[in-house]
Protein backbone atom coordinates (compact mmCIF):
# COMPACT_ATOMS: atom_id res chain seq x y z
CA UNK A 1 276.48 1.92 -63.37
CA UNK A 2 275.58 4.31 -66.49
CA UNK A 3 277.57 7.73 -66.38
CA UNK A 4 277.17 10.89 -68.11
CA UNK A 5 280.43 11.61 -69.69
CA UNK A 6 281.56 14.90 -70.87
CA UNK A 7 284.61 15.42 -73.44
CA UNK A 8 286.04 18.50 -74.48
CA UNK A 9 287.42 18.80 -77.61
CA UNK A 10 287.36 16.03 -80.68
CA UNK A 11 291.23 15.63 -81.69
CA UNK A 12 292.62 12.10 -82.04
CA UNK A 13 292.16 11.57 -77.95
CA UNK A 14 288.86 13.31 -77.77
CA UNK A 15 287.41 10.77 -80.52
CA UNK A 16 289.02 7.85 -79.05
CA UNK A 17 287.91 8.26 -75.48
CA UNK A 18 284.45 9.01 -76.60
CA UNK A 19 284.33 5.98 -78.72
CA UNK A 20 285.80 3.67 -75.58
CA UNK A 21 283.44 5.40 -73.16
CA UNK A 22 280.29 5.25 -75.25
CA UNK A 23 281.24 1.58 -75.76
CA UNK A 24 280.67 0.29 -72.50
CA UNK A 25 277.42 1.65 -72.29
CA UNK A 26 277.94 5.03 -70.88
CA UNK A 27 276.22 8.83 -72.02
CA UNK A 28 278.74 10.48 -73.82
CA UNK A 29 278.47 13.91 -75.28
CA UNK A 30 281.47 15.58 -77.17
CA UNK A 31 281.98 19.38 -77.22
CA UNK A 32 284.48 20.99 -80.09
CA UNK A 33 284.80 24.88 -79.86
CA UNK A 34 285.16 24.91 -83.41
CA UNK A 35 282.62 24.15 -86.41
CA UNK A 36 284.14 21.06 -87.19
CA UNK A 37 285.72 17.83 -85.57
CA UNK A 38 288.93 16.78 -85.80
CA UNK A 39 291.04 19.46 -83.90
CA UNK A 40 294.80 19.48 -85.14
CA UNK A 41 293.25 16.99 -88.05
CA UNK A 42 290.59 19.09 -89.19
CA UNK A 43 290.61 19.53 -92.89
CA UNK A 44 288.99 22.54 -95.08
CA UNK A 45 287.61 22.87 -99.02
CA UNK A 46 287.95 25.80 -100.78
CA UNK A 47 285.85 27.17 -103.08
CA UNK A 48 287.89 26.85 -106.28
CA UNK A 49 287.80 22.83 -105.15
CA UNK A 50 291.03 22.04 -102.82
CA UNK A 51 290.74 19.86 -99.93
CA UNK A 52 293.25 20.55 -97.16
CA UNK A 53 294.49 18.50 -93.81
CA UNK A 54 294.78 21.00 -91.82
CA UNK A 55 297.92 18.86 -89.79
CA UNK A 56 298.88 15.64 -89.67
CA UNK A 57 299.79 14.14 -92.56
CA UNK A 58 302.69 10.65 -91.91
CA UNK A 59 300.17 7.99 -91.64
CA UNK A 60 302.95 5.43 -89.44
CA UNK A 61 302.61 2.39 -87.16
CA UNK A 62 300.13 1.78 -88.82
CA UNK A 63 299.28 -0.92 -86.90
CA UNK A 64 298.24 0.84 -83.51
CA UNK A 65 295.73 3.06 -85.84
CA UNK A 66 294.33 -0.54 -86.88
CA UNK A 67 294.29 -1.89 -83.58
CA UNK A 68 291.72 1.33 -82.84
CA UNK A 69 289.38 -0.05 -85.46
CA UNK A 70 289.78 -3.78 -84.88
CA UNK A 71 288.65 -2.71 -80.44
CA UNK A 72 285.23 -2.01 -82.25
CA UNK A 73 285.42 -5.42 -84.50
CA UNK A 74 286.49 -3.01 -87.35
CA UNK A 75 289.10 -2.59 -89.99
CA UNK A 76 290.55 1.00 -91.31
CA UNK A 77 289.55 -0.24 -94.94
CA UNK A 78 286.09 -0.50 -93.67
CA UNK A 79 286.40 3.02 -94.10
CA UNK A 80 288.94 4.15 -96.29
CA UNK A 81 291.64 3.10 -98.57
CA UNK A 82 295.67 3.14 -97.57
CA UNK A 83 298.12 3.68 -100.32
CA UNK A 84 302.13 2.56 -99.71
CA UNK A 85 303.95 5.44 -100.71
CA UNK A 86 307.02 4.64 -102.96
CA UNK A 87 309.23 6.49 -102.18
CA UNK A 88 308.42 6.85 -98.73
CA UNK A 89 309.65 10.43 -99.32
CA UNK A 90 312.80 12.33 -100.62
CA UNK A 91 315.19 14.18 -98.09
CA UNK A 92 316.97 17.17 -100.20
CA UNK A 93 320.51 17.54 -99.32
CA UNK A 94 322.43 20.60 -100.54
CA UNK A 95 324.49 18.56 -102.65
CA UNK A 96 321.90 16.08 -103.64
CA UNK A 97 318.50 14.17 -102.74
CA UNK A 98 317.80 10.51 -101.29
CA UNK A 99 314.79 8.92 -101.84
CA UNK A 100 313.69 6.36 -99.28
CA UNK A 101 312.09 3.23 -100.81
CA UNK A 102 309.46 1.67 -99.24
CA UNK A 103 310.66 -1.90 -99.97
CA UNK A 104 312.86 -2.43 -96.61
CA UNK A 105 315.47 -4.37 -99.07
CA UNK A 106 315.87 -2.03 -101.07
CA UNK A 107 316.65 0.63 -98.17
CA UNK A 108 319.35 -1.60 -97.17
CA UNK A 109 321.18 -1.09 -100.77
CA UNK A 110 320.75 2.53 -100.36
CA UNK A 111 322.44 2.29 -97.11
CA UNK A 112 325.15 0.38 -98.23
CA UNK A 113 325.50 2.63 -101.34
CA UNK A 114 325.58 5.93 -98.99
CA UNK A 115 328.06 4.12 -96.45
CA UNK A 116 329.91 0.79 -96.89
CA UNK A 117 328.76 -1.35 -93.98
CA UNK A 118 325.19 0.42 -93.45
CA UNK A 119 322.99 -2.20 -94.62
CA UNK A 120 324.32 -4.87 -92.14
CA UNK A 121 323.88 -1.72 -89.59
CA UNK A 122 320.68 -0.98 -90.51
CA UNK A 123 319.47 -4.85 -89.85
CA UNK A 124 320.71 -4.58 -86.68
CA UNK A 125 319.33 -0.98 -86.16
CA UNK A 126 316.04 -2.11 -86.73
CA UNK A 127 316.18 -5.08 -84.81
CA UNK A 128 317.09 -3.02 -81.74
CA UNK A 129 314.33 -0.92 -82.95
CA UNK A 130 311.40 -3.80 -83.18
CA UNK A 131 312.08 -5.07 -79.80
CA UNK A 132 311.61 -1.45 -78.76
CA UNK A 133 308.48 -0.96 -80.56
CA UNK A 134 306.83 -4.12 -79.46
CA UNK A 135 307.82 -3.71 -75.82
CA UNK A 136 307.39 0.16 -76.29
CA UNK A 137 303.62 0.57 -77.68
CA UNK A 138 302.49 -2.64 -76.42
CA UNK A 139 303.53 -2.81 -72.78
CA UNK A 140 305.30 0.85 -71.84
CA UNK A 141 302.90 3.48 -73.47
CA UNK A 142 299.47 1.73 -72.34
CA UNK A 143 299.65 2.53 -68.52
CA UNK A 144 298.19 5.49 -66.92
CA UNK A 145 300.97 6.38 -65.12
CA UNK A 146 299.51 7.15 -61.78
CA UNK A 147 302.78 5.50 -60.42
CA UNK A 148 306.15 3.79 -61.16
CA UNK A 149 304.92 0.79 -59.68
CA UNK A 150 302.76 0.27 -62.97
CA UNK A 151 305.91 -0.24 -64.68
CA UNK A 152 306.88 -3.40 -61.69
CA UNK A 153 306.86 -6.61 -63.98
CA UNK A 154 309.10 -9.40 -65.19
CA UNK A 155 308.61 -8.07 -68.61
CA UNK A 156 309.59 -4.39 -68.27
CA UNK A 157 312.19 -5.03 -65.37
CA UNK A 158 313.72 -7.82 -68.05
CA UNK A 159 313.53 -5.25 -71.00
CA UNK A 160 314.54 -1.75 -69.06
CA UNK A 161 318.52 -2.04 -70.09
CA UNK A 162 317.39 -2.71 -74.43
CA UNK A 163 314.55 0.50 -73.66
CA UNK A 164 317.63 2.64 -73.91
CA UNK A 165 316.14 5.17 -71.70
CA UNK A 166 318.69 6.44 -70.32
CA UNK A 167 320.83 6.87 -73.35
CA UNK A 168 320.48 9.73 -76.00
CA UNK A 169 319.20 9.52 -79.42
CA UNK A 170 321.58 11.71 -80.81
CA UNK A 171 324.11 9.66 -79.27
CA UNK A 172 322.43 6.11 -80.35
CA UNK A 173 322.19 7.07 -83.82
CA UNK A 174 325.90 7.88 -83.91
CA UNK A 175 326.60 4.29 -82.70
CA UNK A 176 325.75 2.82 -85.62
CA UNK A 177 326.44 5.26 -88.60
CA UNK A 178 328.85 7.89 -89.86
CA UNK A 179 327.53 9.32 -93.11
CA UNK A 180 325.89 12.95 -92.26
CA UNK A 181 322.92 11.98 -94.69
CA UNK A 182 322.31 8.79 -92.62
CA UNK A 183 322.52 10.16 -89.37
CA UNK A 184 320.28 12.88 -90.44
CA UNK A 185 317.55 10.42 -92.13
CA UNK A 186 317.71 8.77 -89.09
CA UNK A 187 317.41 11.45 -86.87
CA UNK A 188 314.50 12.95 -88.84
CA UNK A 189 311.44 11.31 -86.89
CA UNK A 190 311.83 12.04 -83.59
CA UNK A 191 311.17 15.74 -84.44
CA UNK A 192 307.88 14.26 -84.37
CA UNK A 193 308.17 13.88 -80.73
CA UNK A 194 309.01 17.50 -80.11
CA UNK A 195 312.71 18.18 -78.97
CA UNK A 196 316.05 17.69 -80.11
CA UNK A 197 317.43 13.85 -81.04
CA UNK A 198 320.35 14.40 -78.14
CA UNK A 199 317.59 15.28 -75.57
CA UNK A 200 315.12 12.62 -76.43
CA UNK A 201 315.49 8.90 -74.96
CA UNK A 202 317.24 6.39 -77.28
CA UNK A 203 314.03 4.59 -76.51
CA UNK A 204 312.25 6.19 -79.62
CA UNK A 205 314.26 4.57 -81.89
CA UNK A 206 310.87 2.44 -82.03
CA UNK A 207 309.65 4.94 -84.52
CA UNK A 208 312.34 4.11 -86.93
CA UNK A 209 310.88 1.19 -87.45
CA UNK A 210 307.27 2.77 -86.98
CA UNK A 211 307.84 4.21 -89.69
CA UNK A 212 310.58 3.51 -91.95
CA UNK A 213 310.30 -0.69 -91.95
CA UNK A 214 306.74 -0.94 -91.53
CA UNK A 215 306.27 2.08 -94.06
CA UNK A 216 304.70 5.40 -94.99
CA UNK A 217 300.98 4.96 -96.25
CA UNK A 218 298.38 7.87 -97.14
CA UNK A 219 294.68 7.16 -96.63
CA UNK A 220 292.74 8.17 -99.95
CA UNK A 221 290.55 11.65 -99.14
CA UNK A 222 293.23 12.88 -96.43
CA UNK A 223 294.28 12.30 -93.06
CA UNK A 224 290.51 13.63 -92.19
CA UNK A 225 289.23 10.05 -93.21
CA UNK A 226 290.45 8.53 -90.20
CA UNK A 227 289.16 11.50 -88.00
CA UNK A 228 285.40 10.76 -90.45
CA UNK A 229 285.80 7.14 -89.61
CA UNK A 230 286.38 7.78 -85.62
CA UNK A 231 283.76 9.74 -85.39
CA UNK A 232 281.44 7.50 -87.34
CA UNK A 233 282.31 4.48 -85.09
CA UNK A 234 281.58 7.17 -81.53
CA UNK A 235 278.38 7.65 -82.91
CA UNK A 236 277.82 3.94 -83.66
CA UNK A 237 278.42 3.34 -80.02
CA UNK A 238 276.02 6.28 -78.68
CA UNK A 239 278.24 9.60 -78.36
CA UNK A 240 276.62 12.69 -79.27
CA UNK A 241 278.36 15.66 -80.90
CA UNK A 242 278.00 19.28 -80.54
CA UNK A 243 280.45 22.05 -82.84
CA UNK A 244 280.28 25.35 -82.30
CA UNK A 245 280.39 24.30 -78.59
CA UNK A 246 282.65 26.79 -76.76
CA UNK A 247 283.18 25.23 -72.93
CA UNK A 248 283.73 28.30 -70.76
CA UNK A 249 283.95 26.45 -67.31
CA UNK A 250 283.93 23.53 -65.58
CA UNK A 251 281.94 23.33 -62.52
CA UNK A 252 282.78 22.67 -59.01
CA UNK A 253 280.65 21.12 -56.64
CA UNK A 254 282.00 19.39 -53.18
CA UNK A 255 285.38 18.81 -55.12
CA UNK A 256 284.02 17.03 -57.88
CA UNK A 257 283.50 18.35 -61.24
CA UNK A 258 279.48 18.62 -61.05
CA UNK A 259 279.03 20.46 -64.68
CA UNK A 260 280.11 22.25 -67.69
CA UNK A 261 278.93 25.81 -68.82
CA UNK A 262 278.97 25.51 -72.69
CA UNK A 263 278.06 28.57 -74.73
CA UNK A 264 276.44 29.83 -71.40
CA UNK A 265 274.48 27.09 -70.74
CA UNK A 266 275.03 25.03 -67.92
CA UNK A 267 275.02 21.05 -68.33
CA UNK A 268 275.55 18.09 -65.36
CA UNK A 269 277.52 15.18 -66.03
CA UNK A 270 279.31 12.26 -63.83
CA UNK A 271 282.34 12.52 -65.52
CA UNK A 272 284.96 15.20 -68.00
CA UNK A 273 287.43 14.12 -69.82
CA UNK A 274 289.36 16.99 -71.10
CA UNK A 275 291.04 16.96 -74.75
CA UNK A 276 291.39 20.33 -74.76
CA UNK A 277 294.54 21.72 -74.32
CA UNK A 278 295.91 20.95 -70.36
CA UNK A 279 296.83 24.35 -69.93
CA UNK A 280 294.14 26.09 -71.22
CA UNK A 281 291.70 23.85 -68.78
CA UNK A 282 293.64 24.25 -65.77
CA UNK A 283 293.86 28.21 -66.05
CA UNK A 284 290.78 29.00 -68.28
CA UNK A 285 288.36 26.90 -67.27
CA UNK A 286 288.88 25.24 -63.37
CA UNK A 287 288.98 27.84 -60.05
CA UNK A 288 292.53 27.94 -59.28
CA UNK A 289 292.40 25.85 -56.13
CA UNK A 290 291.65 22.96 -58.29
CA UNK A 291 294.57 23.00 -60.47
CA UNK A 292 296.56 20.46 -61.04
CA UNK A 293 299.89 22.14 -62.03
CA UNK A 294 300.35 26.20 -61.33
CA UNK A 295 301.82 28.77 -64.02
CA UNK A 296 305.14 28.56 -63.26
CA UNK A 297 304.85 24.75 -63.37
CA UNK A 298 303.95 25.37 -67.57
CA UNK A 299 306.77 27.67 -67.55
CA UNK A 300 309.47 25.30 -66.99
CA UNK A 301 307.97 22.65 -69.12
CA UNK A 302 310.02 21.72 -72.80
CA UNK A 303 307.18 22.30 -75.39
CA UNK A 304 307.43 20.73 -78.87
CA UNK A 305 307.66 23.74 -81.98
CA UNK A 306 305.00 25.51 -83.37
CA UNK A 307 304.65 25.85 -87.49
CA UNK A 308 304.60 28.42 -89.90
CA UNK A 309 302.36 26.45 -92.74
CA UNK A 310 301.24 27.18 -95.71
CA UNK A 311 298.65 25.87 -97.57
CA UNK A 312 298.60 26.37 -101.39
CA UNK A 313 296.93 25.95 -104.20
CA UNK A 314 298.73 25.88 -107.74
CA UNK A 315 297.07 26.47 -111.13
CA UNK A 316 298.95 23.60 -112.74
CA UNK A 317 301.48 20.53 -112.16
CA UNK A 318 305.15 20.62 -110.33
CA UNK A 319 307.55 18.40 -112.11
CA UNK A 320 309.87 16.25 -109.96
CA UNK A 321 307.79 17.12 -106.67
CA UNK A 322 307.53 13.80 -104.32
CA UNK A 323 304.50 13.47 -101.95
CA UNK A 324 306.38 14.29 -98.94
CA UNK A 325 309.65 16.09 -99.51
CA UNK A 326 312.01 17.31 -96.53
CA UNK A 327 314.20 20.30 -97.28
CA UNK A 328 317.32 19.63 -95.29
CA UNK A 329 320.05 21.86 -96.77
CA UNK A 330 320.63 23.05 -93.64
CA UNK A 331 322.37 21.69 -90.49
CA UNK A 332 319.82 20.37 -88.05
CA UNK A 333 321.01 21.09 -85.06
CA UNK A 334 321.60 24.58 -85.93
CA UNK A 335 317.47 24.78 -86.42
CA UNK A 336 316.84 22.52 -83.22
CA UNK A 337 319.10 24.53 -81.16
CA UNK A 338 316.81 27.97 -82.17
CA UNK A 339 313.93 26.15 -81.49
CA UNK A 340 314.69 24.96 -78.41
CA UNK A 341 317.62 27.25 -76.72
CA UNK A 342 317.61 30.42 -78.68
CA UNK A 343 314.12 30.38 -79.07
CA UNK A 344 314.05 32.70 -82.57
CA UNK A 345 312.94 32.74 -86.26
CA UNK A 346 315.38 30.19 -87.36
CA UNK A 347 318.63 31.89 -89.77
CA UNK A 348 319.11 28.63 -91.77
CA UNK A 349 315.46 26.81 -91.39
CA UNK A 350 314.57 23.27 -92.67
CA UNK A 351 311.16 22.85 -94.12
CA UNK A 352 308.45 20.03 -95.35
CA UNK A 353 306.86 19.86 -98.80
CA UNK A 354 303.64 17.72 -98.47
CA UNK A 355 302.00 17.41 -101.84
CA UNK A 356 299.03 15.17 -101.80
CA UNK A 357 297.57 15.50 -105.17
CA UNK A 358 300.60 13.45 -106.28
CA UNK A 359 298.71 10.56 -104.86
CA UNK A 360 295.12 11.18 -104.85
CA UNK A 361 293.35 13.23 -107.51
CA UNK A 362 290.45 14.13 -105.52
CA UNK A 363 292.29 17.06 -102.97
CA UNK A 364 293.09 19.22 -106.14
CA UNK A 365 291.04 20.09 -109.21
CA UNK A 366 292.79 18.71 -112.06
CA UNK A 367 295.77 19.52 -113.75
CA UNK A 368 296.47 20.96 -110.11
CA UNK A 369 298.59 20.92 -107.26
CA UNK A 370 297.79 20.57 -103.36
CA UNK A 371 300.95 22.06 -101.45
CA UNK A 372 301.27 21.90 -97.49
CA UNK A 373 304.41 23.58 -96.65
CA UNK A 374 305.64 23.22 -92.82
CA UNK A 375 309.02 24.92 -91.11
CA UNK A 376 309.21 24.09 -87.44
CA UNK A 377 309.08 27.09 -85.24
CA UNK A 378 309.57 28.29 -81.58
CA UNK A 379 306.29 27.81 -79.62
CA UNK A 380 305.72 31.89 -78.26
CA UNK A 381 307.94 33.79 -80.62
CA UNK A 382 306.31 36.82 -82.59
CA UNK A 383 304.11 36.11 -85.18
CA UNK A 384 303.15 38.58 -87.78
CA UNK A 385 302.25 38.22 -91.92
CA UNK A 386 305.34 40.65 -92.30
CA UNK A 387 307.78 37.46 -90.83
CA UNK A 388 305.46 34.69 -92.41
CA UNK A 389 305.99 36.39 -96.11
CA UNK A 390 309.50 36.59 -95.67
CA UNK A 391 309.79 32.85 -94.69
CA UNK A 392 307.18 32.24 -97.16
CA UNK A 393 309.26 33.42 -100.55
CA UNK A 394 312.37 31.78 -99.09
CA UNK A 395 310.37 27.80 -98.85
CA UNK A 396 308.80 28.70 -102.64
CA UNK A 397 312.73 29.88 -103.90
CA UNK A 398 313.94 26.26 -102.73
CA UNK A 399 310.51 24.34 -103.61
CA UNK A 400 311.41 26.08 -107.40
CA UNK A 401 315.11 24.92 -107.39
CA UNK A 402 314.54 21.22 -106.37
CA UNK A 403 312.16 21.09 -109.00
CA UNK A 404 312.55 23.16 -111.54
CA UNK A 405 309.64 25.24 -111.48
CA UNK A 406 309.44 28.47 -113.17
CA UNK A 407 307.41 31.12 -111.58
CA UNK A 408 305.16 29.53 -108.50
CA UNK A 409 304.05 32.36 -107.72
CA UNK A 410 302.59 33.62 -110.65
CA UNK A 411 300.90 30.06 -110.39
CA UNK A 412 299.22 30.21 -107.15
CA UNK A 413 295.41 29.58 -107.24
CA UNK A 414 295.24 29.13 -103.78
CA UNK A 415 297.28 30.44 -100.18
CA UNK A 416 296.47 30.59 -96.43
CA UNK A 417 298.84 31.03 -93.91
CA UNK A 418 298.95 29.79 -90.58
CA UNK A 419 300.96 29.37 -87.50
CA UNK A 420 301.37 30.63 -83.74
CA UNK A 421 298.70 33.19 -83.57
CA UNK A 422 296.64 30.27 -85.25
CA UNK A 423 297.10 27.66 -82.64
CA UNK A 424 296.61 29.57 -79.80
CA UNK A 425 292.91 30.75 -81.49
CA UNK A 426 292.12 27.52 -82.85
CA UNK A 427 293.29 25.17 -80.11
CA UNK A 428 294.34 27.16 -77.43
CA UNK A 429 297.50 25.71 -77.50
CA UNK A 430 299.86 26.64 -74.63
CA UNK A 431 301.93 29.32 -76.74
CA UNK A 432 300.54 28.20 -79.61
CA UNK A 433 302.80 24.88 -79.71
CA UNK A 434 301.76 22.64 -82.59
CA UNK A 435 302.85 19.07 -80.94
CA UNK A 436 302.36 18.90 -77.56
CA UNK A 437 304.63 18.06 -74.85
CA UNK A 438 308.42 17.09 -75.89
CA UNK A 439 309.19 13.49 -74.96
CA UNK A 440 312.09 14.15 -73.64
CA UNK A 441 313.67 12.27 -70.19
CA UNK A 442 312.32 14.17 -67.82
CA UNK A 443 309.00 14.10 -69.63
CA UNK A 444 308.04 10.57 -70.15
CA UNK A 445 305.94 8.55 -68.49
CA UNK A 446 305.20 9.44 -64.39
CA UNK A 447 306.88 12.57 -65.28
CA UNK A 448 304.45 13.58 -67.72
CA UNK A 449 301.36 15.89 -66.80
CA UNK A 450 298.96 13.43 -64.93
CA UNK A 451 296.20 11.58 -66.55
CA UNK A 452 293.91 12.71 -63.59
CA UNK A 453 293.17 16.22 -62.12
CA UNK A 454 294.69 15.26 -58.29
CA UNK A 455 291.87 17.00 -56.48
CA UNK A 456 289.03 16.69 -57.97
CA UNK A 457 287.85 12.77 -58.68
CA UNK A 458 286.11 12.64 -61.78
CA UNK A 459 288.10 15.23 -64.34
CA UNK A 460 290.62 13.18 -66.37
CA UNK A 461 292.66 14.56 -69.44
CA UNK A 462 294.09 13.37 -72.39
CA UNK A 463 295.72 14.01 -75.38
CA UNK A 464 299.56 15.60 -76.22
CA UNK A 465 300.19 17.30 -73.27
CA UNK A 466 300.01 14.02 -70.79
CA UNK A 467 300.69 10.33 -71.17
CA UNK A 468 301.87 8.54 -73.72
CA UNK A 469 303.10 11.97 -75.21
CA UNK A 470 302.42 13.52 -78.63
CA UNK A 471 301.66 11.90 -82.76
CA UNK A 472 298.29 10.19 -83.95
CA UNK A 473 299.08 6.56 -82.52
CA UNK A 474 299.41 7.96 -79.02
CA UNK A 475 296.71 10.54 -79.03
CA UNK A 476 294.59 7.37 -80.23
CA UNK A 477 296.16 5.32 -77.20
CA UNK A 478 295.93 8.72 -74.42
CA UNK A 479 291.83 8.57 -75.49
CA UNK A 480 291.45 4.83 -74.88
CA UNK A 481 293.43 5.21 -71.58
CA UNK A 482 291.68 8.29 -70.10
CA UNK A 483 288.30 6.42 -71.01
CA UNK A 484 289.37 3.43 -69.09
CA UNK A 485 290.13 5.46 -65.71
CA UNK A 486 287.22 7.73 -65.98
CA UNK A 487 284.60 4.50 -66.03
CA UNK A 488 286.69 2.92 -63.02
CA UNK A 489 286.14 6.27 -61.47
């Protein structure tokens, strides 16, 4: 039977369950508050001709972003062009740099070279690490996670001792190096996933090899090419799109969700599926009897950071400046442990250099530089330009040193700011966090935020803040799996 769907909001899960739903045949009509689509991954041009991604910006697993494309008897280079990036990117040490090759062999002579015996570890790292990943995103992050039963099978019960989920990253990592610079490189990526390595599941050593063995690619035009090319594949299958398309309420009628009053006007449909942030649509836009989860509930949740970002614009080239570039002078745990305990400004902060016009000519007029600079941040701490500018000169004093630039700021031709007060407008994040939901133990899977509002039968949600968890591959997967429940509603 044809259903009118609703979905709120056109991130990565927004534009995936649309596409699924309209698929099989349904009426599907997306609303994004804002005046264009692509939530976290919007982008924006600026008049003197820079084109920014607004977030994302680690194309990895590549593969699960293909498989999205392939559902609809596509191919990502249908649509846009991916570039291996060699070096993957450069971590900057405070008594040196390492750049991380993208040839897998050659990683394993750096490894060797850092720490005698790391390459052979490193082999067997990532071997731990595949099994992980193929067990992980094929058969573990696909369920809806209604129950624990879903998880019942040969396969999983076989696999559950290699899953590591009981065991610490932190801890994990530590088995098989003892070089600092190691342990950090390997450490890096599950800050993706929104807490600190000892309080996220040795599991998630699966995007180690997500990203490091099967590589770090950049789609030509910007991370916003794969949001253009989702959206161009929803509309293939029949979704409809509206921007500017504030949803103030969702409806009630006889405990299911009968409507949705968008920029006043009031619209019936069988079925919502919220992107939008969970929080927000629980206490903004459903009657409280209806809610899934009360306030106090959100309170005691682990959140992933916010950002401070900046996105600049400079007048003319920076020498020695990778594509991505991690500033990791400082001790990571000591930034972790004010993210997630003290909950401050950090006193000794890492940050991320993301300089796209090193790769593609087309995001920067030329003889110019894109810049995205990123420092992790406490979701719900103050936020004022006063503490941005101070953070602000101390990222450009260490971008200047690694390179050897003279003078960025006399060079700026371009600069916008953004971070907590900016999610919360923009997104209505829950304290304005920037990634979701941490993945952390007592947040994965069942434990997560569920898939389906509990009282009322046809409002599903999807995206960061419930299963699989938070990052473009399972945004992409949270879409396809809220689209299959809400049509077997």
């Amino acid at each position: 039977m044809k259903k009118k769907i609703a979905v709120i909001g056109s991130g990565f899960s927004g534009l995936s369950a649309a596409a699924y739903a309209s698929k099989e045949g349904h009426e599907v009509h997306l609303f994004e508050k804002n005046g264009s689509i692509g939530g976290r991954a919007r982008k924006f041009t600026t008049d003197n001709g820079y084109t920014f991604d607004m977030g994302p910006s680690w194309y990895w697993m590549p593969d699960i972003i293909e498989s999205f494309f392939n559902d609809f008897g596509k191919k990502a280079t249908d649509f846009y062009t991916l570039i291996p990036l060699d070096p993957q990117f450069e971590m900057v040490f405070s008594d040196g740099t390492m750049n991380i090759p993208h040839n897998y062999e050659e990683m394993k002579e750096l490894f060797e070279k850092t720490e005698p015996g790391a390459g052979k570890k490193l082999d067997a790292f990532m071997k731990d690490a595949q099994y992980k990943y193929e067990v992980g995103m094929q058969d573990f992050v696909n369920k809806p996670c209604h129950s624990w039963f879903e998880f019942v099978s040969p396969k999983i019960a076989k696999s559950a001792l290699k899953l590591d989920l009981l065991t610490n990253f932190q801890r994990f990592v530590r088995k098989y190096f003892n070089n600092p610079k190691l342990i950090v490189l390997m450490e890096f990526p599950v800050i993706f996933l929104g807490a600190a390595p000892k309080d996220i599941p040795a599991l998630y050593s699966l995007m180690n090899y997500g990203g490091y063995k099967l590589g770090t690619w950049y789609p030509m035009g910007g991370f916003s090419k794969i949001i253009e090319a989702m959206k161009n594949i929803a509309e293939e299958q029949g979704t409809r799109f509206y921007v500017n398309a504030d949803v103030e309420k969702i409806n009630i009628n006889q405990k299911a969700a009968s409507s949705l009053t968008v920029n006043q006007k009031q619209i019936d449909f069988d079925v919502i599926i919220a992107s939008s942030d969970y929080h927000h649509t629980e206490t903004k836009l459903l009657p409280e009897e209806f809610r899934n989860y009360d306030e106090s509930y959100w309170e005691k949740r682990v959140f992933a950071p916010s950002c401070l970002i900046y996105y600049l614009g400079f007048k003319e080239k920076i020498p020695n400046l990778k594509h991505h570039t991690l500033f990791f002078e400082n001790d990571l745990e000591l930034h972790t442990h004010e993210i997630y305990k003290d909950k401050k400004w950090p006193t000794k902060p890492l940050f991320y250099a993301c300089c796209p016009s090193k790769t593609d000519p087309d995001v920067a007029p030329e003889n110019c530089e894109n810049v995205f600079l990123l420092m992790p941040v406490a979701p719900g701490i103050e936020d004022s330009e006063e503490i941005r500018e101070r953070y602000f000169m101390e990222m450009i004093l260490r971008l200047e040193k690694h390179t050897g630039a003279t003078d960025l700021l006399l060079k700026i031709d371009y600069k916008k700011s953004y971070c907590v007060k900016d999610f919360k407008e923009d997104y209505n994040a829950y304290q304005g966090n920037a990634y979701g939901l941490a993945n952390t133990l007592s947040q994965t899977a069942v434990l997560k935020p569920s898939l389906r509002n509990k009282k009322i039968k046809n409002l599903f949600y999807t995206g960061q803040l419930t299963v699989p968890g938070p990052g473009v591959p399972p945004s992409i997967i949270s879409g396809k799996i809220a689209a299959t429940e809400a049509i077997k509603n």
